[in-house]
C-alpha atoms as a PDB file:
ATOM      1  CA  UNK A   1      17.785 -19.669 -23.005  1.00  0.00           C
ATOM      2  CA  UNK A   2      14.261 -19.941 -24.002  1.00  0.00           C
ATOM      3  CA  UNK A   3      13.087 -17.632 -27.044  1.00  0.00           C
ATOM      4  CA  UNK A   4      11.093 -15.876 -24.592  1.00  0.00           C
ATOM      5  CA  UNK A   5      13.525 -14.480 -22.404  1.00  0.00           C
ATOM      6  CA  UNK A   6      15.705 -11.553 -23.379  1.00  0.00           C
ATOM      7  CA  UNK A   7      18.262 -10.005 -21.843  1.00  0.00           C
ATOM      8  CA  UNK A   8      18.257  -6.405 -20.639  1.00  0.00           C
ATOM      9  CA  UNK A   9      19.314  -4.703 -23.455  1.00  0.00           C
ATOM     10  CA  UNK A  10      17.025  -6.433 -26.182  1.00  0.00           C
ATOM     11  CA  UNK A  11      14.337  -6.629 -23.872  1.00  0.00           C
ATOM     12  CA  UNK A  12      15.137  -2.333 -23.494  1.00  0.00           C
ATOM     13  CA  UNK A  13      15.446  -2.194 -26.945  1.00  0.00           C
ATOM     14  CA  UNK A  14      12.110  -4.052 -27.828  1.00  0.00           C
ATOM     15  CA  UNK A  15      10.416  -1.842 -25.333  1.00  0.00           C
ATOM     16  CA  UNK A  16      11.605   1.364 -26.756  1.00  0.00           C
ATOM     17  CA  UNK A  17      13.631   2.050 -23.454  1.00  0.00           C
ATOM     18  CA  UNK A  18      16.823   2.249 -22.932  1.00  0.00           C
ATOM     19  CA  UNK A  19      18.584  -0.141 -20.472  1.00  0.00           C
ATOM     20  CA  UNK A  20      19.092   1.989 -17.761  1.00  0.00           C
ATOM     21  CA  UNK A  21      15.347   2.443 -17.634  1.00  0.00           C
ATOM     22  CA  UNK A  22      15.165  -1.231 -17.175  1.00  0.00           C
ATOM     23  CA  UNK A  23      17.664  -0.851 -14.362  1.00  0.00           C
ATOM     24  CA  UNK A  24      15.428   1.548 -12.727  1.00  0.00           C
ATOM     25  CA  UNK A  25      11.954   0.217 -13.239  1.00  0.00           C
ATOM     26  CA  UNK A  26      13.866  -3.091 -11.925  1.00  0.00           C
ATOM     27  CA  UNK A  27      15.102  -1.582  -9.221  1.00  0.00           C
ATOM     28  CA  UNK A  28      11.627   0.478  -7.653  1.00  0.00           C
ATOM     29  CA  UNK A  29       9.828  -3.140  -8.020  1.00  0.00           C
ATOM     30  CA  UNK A  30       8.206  -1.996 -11.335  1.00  0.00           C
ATOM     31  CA  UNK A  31      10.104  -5.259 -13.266  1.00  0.00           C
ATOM     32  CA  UNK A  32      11.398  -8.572 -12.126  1.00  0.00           C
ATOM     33  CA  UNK A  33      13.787 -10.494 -14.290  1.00  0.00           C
ATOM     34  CA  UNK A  34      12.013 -13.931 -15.135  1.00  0.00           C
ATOM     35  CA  UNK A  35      15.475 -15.768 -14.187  1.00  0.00           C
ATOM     36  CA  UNK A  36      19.276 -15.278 -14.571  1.00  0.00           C
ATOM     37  CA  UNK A  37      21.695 -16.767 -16.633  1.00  0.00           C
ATOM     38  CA  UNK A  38      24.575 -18.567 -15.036  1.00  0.00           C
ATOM     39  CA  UNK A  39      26.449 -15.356 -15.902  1.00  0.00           C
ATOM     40  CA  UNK A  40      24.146 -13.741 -13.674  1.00  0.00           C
ATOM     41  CA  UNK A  41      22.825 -11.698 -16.226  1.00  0.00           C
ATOM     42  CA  UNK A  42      19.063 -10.887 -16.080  1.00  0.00           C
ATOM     43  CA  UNK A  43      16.585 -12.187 -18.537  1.00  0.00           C
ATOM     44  CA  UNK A  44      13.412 -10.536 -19.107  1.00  0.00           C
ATOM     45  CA  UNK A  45      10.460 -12.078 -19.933  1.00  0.00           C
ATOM     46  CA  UNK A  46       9.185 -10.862 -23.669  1.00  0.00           C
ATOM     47  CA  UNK A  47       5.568 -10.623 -22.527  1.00  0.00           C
ATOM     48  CA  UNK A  48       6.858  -7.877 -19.951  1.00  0.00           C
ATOM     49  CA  UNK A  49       7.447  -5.496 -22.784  1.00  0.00           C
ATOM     50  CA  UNK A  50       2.998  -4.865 -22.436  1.00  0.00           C
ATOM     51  CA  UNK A  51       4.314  -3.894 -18.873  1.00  0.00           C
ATOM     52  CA  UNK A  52       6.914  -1.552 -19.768  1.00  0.00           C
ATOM     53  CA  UNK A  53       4.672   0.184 -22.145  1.00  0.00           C
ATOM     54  CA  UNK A  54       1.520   1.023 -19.392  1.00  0.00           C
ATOM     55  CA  UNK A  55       4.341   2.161 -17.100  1.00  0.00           C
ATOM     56  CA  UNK A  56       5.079   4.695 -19.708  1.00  0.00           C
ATOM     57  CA  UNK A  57       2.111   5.425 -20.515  1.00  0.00           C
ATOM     58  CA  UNK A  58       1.167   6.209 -17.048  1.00  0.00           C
ATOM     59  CA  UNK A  59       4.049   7.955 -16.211  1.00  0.00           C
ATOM     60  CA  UNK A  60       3.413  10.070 -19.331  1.00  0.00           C
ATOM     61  CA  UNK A  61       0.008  11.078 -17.361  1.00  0.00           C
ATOM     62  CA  UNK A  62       1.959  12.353 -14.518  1.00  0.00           C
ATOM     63  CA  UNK A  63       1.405   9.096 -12.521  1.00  0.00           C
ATOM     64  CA  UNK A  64       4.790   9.092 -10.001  1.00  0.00           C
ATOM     65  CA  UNK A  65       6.472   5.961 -10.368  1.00  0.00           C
ATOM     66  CA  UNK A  66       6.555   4.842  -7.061  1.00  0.00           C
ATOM     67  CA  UNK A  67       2.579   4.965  -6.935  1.00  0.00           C
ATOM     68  CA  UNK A  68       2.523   2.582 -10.231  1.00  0.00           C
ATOM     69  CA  UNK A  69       5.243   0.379  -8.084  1.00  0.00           C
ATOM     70  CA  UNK A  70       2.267   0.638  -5.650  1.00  0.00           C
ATOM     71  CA  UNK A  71      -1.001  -0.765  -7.985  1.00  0.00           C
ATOM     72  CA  UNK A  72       0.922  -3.237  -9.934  1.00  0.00           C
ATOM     73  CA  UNK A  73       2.364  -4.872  -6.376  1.00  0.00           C
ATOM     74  CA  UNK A  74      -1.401  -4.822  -5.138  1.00  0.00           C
ATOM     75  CA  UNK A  75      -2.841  -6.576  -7.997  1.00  0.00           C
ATOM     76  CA  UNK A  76      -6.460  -7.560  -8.421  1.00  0.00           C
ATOM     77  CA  UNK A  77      -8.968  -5.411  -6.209  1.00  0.00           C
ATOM     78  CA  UNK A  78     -12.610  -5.120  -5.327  1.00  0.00           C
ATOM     79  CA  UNK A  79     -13.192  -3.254  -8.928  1.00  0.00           C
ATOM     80  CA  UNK A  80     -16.202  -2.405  -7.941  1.00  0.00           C
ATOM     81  CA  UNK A  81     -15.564  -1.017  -4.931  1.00  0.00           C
ATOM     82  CA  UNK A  82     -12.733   0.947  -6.642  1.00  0.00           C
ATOM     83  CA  UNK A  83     -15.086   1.994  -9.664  1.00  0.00           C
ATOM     84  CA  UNK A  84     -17.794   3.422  -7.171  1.00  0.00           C
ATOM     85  CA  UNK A  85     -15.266   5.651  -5.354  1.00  0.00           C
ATOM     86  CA  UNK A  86     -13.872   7.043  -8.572  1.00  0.00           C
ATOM     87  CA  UNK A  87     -17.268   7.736  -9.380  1.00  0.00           C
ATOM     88  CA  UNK A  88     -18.221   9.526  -6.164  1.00  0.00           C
ATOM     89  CA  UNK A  89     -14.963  11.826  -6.580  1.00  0.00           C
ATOM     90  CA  UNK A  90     -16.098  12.623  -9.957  1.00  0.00           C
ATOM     91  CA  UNK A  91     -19.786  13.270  -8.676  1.00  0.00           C
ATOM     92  CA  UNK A  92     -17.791  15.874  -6.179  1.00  0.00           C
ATOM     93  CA  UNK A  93     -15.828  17.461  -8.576  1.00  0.00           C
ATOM     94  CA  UNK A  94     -18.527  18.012 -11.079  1.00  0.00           C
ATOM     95  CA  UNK A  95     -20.355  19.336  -8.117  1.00  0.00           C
ATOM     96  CA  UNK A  96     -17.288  21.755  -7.796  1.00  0.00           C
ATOM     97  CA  UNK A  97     -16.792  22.918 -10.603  1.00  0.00           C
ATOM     98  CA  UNK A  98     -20.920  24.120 -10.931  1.00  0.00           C
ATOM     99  CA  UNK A  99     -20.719  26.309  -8.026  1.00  0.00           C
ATOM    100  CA  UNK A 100     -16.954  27.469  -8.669  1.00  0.00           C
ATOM    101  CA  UNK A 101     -15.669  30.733  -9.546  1.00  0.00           C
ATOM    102  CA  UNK A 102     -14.110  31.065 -13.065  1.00  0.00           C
ATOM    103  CA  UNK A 103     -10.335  31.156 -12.133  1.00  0.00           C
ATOM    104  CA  UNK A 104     -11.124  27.724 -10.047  1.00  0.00           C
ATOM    105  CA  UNK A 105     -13.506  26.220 -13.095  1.00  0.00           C
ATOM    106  CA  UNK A 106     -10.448  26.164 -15.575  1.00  0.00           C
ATOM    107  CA  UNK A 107      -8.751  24.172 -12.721  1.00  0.00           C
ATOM    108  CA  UNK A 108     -11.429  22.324 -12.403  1.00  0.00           C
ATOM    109  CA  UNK A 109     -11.023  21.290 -15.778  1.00  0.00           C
ATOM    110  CA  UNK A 110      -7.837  20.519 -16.096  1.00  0.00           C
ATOM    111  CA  UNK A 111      -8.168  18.278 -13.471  1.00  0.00           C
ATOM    112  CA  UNK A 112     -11.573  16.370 -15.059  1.00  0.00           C
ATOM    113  CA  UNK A 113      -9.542  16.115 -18.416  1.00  0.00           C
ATOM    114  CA  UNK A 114      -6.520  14.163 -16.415  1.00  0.00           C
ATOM    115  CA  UNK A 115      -8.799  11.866 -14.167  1.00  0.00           C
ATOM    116  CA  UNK A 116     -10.649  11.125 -18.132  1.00  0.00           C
ATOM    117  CA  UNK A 117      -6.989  10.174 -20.167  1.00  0.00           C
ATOM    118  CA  UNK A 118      -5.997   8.034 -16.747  1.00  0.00           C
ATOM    119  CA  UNK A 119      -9.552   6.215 -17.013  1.00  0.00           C
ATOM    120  CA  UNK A 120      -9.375   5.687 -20.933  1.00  0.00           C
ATOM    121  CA  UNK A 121      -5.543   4.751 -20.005  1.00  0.00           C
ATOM    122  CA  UNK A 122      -7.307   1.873 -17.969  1.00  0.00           C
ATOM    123  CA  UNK A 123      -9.785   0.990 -19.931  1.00  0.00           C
ATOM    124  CA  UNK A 124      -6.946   0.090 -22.581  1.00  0.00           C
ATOM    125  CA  UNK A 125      -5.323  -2.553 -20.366  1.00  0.00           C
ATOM    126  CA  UNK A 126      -4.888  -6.094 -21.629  1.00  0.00           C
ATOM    127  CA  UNK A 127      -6.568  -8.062 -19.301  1.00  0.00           C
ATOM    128  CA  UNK A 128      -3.923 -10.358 -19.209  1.00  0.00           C
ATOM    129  CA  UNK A 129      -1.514  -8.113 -18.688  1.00  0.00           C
ATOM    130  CA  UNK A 130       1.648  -9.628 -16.409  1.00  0.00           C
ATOM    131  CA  UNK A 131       1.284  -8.068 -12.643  1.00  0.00           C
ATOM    132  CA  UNK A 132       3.999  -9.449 -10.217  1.00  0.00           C
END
């Protein structure tokens, strides 16, 4: 077994997950085992452990699971195109939240400070970061 393939549950415990949460991120398309012993037991690759830690991080944002399943699977985009509709929702909701009453401005706001921590989220990525 190369040195940098684990199986589940060092890979889990490297990742700060346990292995059930391997099962699962495995099992919605979030993970793929790099290849399988001839005990058919998965091995991980070590480099997937950056992976496991965005998913978390996302998830911690409120991003569902299945729509992270959805990015990672799509892989590289049009950034630009994807950069200049982010920026015309924010140009809308800035627009919003001008001409909104009060009790809809502190909505407003809560929803500015999530679409800022998933952006700086982003912005964090390793560019070489392992997308299946």
């Amino acid at each position: 077994m190369p040195a940098s393939l684990l199986r589940i549950g060092e890979f889990a415990a490297r990742a700060e997950v346990s292995p059930r949460t391997i099962d699962y991120y495995t099992g919605l398309g979030l993970l793929t085992p790099a290849e399988r012993t001839s005990g058919n037991y998965r091995l991980y690759d070590i480099a997937d452990i950056v992976r496991v830690q965005l998913i978390r991080r996302l998830e911690a944002q409120g991003v569902p699971l299945e729509e992270i399943a959805t990015a990672l699977a799509a892989g590289p985009g049009d950034i630009g195109r994807v950069l200049e509709s982010i920026d015309d929702d924010l140009k809308l909701l800035h627009s919003a939240a001008e001409t909104a009453p009060a009790e809809i401005h502190g909505l407003l706001t809560v929803i500015s400070a999530r679409i800022h921590s998933l952006i700086t989220v982003a912005l964090q990525l390793p560019p070489d970061i392992p997308i299946l």
